[in-house]
Protein backbone atom coordinates (compact mmCIF):
# COMPACT_ATOMS: atom_id res chain seq x y z
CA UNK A 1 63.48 -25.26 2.55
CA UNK A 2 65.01 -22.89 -0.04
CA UNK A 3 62.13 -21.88 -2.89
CA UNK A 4 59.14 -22.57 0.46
CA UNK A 5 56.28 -19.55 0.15
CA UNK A 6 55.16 -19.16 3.50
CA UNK A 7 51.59 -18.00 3.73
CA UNK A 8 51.89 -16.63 0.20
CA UNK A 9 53.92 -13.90 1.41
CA UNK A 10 58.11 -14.99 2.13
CA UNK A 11 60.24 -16.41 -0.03
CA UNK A 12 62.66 -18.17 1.57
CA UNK A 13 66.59 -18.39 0.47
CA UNK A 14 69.98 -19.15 1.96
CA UNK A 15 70.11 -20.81 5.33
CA UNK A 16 72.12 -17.93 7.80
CA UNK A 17 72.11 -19.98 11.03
CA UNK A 18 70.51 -22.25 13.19
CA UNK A 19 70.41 -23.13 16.72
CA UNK A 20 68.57 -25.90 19.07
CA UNK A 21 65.50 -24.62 18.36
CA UNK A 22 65.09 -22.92 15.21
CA UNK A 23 66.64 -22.51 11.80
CA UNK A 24 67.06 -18.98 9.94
CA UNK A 25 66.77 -18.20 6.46
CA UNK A 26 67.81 -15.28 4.33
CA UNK A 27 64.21 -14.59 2.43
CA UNK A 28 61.94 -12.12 0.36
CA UNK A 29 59.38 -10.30 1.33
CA UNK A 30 56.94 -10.86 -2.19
CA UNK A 31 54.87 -8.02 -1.67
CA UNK A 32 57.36 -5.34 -0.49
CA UNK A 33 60.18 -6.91 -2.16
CA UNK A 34 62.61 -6.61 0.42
CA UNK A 35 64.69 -8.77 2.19
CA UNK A 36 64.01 -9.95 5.49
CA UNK A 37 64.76 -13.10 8.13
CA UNK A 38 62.45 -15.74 8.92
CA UNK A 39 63.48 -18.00 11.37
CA UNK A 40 61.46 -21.36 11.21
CA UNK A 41 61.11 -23.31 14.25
CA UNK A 42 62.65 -26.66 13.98
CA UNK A 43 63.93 -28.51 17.11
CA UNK A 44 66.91 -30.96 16.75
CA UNK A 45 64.69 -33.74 17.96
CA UNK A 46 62.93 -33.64 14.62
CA UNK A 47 59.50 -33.51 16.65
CA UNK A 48 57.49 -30.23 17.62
CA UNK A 49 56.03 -30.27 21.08
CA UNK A 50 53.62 -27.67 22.59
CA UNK A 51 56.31 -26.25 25.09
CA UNK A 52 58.76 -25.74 22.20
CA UNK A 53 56.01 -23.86 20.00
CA UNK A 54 54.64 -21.50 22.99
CA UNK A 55 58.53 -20.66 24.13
CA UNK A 56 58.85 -19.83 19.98
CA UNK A 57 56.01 -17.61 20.51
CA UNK A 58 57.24 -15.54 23.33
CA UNK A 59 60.01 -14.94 21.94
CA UNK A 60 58.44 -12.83 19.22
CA UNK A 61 55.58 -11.67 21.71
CA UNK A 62 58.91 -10.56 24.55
CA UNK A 63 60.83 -8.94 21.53
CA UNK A 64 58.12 -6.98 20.03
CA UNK A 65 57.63 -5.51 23.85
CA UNK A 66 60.77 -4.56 24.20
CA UNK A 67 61.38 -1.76 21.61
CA UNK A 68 64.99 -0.28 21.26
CA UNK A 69 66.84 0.41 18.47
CA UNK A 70 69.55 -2.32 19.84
CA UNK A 71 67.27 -4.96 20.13
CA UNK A 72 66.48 -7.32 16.58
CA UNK A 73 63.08 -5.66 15.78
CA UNK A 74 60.10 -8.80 14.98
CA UNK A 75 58.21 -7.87 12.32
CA UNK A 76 55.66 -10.86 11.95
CA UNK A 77 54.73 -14.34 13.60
CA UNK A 78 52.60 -17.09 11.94
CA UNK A 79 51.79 -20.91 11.67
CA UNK A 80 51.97 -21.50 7.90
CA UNK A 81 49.28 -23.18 6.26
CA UNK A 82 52.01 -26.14 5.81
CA UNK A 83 52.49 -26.01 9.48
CA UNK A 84 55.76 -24.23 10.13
CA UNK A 85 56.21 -21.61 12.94
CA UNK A 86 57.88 -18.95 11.87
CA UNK A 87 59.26 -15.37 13.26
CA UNK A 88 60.05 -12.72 10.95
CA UNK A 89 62.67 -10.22 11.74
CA UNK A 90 65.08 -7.58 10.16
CA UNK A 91 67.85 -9.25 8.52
CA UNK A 92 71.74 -8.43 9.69
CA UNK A 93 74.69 -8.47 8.51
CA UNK A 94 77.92 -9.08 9.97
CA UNK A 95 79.21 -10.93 12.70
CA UNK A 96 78.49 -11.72 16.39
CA UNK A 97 80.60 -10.73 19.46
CA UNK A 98 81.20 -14.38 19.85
CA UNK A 99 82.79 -14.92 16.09
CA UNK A 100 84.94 -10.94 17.00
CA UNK A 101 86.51 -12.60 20.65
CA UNK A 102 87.31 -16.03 18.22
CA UNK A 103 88.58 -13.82 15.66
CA UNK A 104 90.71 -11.04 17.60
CA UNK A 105 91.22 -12.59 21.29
CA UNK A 106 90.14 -9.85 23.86
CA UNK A 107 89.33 -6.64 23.20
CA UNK A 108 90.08 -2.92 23.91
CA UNK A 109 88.80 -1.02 26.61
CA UNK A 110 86.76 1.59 24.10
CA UNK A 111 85.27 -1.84 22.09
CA UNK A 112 84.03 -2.87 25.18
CA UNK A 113 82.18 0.26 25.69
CA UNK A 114 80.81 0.52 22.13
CA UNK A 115 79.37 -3.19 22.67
CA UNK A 116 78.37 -3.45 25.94
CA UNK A 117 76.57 0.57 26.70
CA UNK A 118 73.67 -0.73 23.72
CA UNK A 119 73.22 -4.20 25.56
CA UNK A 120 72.71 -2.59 29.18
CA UNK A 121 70.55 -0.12 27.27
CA UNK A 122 68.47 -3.02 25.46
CA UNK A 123 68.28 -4.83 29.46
CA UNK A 124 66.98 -1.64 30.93
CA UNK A 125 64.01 -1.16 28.55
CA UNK A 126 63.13 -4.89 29.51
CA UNK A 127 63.65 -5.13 32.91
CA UNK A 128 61.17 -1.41 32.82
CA UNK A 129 58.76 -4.03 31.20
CA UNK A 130 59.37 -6.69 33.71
CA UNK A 131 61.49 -8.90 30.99
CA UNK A 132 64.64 -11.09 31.78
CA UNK A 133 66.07 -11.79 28.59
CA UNK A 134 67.78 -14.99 30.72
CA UNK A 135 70.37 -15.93 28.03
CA UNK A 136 72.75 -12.79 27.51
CA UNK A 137 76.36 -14.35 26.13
CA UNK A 138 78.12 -13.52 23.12
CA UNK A 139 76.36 -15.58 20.55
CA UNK A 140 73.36 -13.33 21.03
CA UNK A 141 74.96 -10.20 21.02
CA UNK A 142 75.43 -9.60 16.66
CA UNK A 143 77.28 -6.58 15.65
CA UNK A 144 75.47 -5.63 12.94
CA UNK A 145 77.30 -3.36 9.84
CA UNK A 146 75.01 -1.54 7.46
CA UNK A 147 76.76 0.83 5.35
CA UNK A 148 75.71 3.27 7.79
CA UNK A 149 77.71 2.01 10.70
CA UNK A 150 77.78 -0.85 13.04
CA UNK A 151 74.97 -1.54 15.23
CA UNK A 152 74.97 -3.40 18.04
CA UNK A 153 71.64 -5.93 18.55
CA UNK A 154 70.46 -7.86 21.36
CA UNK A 155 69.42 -11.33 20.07
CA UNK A 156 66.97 -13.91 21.12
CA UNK A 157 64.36 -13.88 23.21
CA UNK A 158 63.20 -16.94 22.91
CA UNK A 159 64.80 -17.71 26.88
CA UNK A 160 62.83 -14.83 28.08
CA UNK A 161 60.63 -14.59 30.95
CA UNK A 162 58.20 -12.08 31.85
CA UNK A 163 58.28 -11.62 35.72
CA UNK A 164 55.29 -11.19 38.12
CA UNK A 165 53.86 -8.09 39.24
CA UNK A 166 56.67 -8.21 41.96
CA UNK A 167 59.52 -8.63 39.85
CA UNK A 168 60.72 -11.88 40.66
CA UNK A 169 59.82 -15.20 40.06
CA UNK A 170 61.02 -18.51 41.04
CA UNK A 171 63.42 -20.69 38.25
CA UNK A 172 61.66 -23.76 36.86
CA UNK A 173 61.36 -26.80 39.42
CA UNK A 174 61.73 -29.49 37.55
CA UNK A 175 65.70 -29.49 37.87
CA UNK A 176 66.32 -27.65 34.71
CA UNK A 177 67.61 -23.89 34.23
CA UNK A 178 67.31 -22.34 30.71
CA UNK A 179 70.72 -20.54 29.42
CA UNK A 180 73.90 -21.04 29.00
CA UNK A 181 76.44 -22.57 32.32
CA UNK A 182 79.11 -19.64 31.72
CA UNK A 183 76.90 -16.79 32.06
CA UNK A 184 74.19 -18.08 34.62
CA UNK A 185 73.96 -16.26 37.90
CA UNK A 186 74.27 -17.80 41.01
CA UNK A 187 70.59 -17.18 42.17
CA UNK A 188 69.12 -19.01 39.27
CA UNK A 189 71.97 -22.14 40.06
CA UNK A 190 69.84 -21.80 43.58
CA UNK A 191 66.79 -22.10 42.18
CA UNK A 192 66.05 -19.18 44.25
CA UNK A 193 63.45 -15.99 43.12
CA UNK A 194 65.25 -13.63 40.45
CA UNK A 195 64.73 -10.68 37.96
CA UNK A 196 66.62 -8.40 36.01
CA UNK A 197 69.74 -8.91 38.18
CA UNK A 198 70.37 -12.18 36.77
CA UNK A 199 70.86 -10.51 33.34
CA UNK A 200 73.11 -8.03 34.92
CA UNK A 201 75.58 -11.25 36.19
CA UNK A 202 75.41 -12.56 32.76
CA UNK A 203 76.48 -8.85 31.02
CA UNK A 204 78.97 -8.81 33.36
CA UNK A 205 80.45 -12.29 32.08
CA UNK A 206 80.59 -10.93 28.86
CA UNK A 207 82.37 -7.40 29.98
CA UNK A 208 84.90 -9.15 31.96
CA UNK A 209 85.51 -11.71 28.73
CA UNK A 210 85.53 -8.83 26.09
CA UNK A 211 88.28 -7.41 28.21
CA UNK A 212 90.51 -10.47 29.46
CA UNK A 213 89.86 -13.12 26.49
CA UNK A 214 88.04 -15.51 28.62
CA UNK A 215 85.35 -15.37 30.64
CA UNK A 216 85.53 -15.37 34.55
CA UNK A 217 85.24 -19.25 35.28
CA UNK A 218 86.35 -21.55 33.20
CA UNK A 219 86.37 -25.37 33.28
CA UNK A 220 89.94 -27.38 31.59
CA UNK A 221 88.42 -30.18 31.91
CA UNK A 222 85.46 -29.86 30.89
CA UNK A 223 83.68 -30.11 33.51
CA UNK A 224 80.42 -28.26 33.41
CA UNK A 225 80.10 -28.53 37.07
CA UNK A 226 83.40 -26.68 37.91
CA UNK A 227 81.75 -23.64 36.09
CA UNK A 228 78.49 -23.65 38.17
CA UNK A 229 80.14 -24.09 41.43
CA UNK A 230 82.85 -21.23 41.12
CA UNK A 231 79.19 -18.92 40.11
CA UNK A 232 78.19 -19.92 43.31
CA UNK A 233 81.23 -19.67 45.49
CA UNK A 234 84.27 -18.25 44.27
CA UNK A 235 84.94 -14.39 43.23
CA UNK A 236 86.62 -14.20 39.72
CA UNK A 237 90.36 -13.32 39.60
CA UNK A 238 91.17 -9.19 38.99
CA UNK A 239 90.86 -8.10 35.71
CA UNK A 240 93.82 -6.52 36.26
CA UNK A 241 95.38 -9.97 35.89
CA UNK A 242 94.56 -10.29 31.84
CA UNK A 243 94.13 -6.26 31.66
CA UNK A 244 96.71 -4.60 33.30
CA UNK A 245 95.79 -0.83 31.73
CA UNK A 246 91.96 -1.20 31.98
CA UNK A 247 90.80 1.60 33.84
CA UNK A 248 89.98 0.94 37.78
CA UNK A 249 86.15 2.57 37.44
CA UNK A 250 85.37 -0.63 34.56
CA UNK A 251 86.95 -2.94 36.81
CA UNK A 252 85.03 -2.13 39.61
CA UNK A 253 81.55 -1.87 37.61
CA UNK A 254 82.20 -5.00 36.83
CA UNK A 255 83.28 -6.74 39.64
CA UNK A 256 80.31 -5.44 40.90
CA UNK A 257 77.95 -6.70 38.44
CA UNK A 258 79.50 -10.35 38.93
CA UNK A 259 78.72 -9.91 42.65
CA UNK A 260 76.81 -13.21 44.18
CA UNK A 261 74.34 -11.38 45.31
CA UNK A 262 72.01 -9.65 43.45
CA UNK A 263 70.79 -6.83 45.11
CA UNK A 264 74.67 -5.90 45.21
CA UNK A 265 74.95 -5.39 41.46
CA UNK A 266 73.90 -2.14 39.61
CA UNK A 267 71.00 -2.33 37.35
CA UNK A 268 70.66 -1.75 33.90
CA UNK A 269 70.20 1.82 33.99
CA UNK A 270 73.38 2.19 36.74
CA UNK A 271 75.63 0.16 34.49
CA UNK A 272 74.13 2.65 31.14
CA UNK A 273 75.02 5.79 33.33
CA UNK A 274 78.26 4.35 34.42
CA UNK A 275 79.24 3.61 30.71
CA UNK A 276 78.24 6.58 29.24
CA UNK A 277 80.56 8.40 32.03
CA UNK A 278 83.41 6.23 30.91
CA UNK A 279 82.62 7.06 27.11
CA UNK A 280 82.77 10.78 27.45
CA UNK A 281 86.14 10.92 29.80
């Protein structure tokens, strides 16, 4: 793939990552001559199926809709003239929150602000436009350092769903849930009607494994299953546990946010105001 002209127009480079569904590539712009991402869709089975190209799709088309200065801005979609899919999107540098927990274990109270405030912000300008992101976790959060100063950026979404004109909508029936089994909320395990909510379980995964160096539920064995049954029946242990300083108003937000039911958890814009409280103390 290095040296490909899509379209006339990108120049692709260096592979930068890849994931079950796509590939992306460091490229050139040719008539701007600046540097951008493309990420090509190519699914690990090798073979490109209608269902795989129109989720590719709305990804770009649910990213474009949700503009935020945290989110990774979409700047073109196409189907090359020698048939590859392709999104392309401002190019980052620097590492994601899932490579900083590897790295450093958990983190501090005021990291956990700077990271998660931009994320709740992102989720509250798409649950305004009726968008569930539906895979928040720590691989798609990227912590992105210009010379300017770190930015946080809400990755991928090519999981995303945009709800009915009533907010909710019912998870796939065919027996299969899109995301990731750490940071799915119990509703969606149910198969039962969900919105923006869900997202707000899955940020609160993340908060609670920024500050205790592991997320809520966790399986030894390796047993997926032990992770979706403790999402739908048993309340994670006090932060307090892994934290003992972290301060009793972040605990509670986000024992709150990992409540099992959703209209029990704050939304997006609750969790911002909370945060920003927090910040400024």
């Amino acid at each position: 793939m290095p040296g490909t002209v899509l379209d006339g127009r990108y120049r692709l480079g260096r592979k930068i990552g890849a994931g079950g569904y796509g590939v992306v590539y460091e490229a050139t712009h040719l008539a701007l001559n600046t540097a951008v991402a493309v990420k090509i869709l190519q699914p690990r089975s090798g073979r490109i199926t209608q269902e795989e190209l129109e989720r590719f799709k709305r990804e770009g088309i649910s990213a474009c809709r949700v503009q935020h200065p945290n989110a990774i801005n979409i700047l073109d979609f196409g189907l090359s003239s020698n048939s590859f899919a392709y999104l392309v999107m401002e190019i980052l540098h620097g590492v994601t929150l899932r490579q900083e927990l590897r790295a450093l274990g958990k983190l501090s109270t005021q990291r956990c602000l700077e990271i998660i405030l931009p994320v709740a912000s992102v989720l509250a300008k798409a649950h305004a436009s009726n968008i569930v992101h539906r895979d928040i976790k720590p691989d798609n959060i990227f912590l992105h350092r210009p010379p300017t100063g770190e930015v946080v950026k809400l990755l991928d979404f090519g999981l995303a769903k945009l709800m009915g004109e009533d907010g909710s909508h019912p998870e796939a029936t065919w027996g299969l849930i899109a995301g990731t089994p750490t940071y799915i909320a119990p509703e969606r395990l149910s198969f039962l009607p969900y919105n923006g909510q869900a997202d707000i379980y899955s940020l609160g995964v993340v908060m609670y494994e920024i500050l205790a160096g592991r997320p809520p539920f966790t399986a030894p064995d390796g047993n997926v299953s032990t992770v979706l049954t403790a999402h739908l029946q048993t309340s994670p242990p006090p932060l307090a546990l892994f934290t003992p300083d972290v301060p009793p108003v972040l605990e509670d937000i986000t024992r709150r946010m990992l409540h099992k039911v959703p209209v029990e958890r704050p939304t997006a814009e609750e969790v911002v105001r909370i945060l920003k409280l927090l910040c400024q103390a």
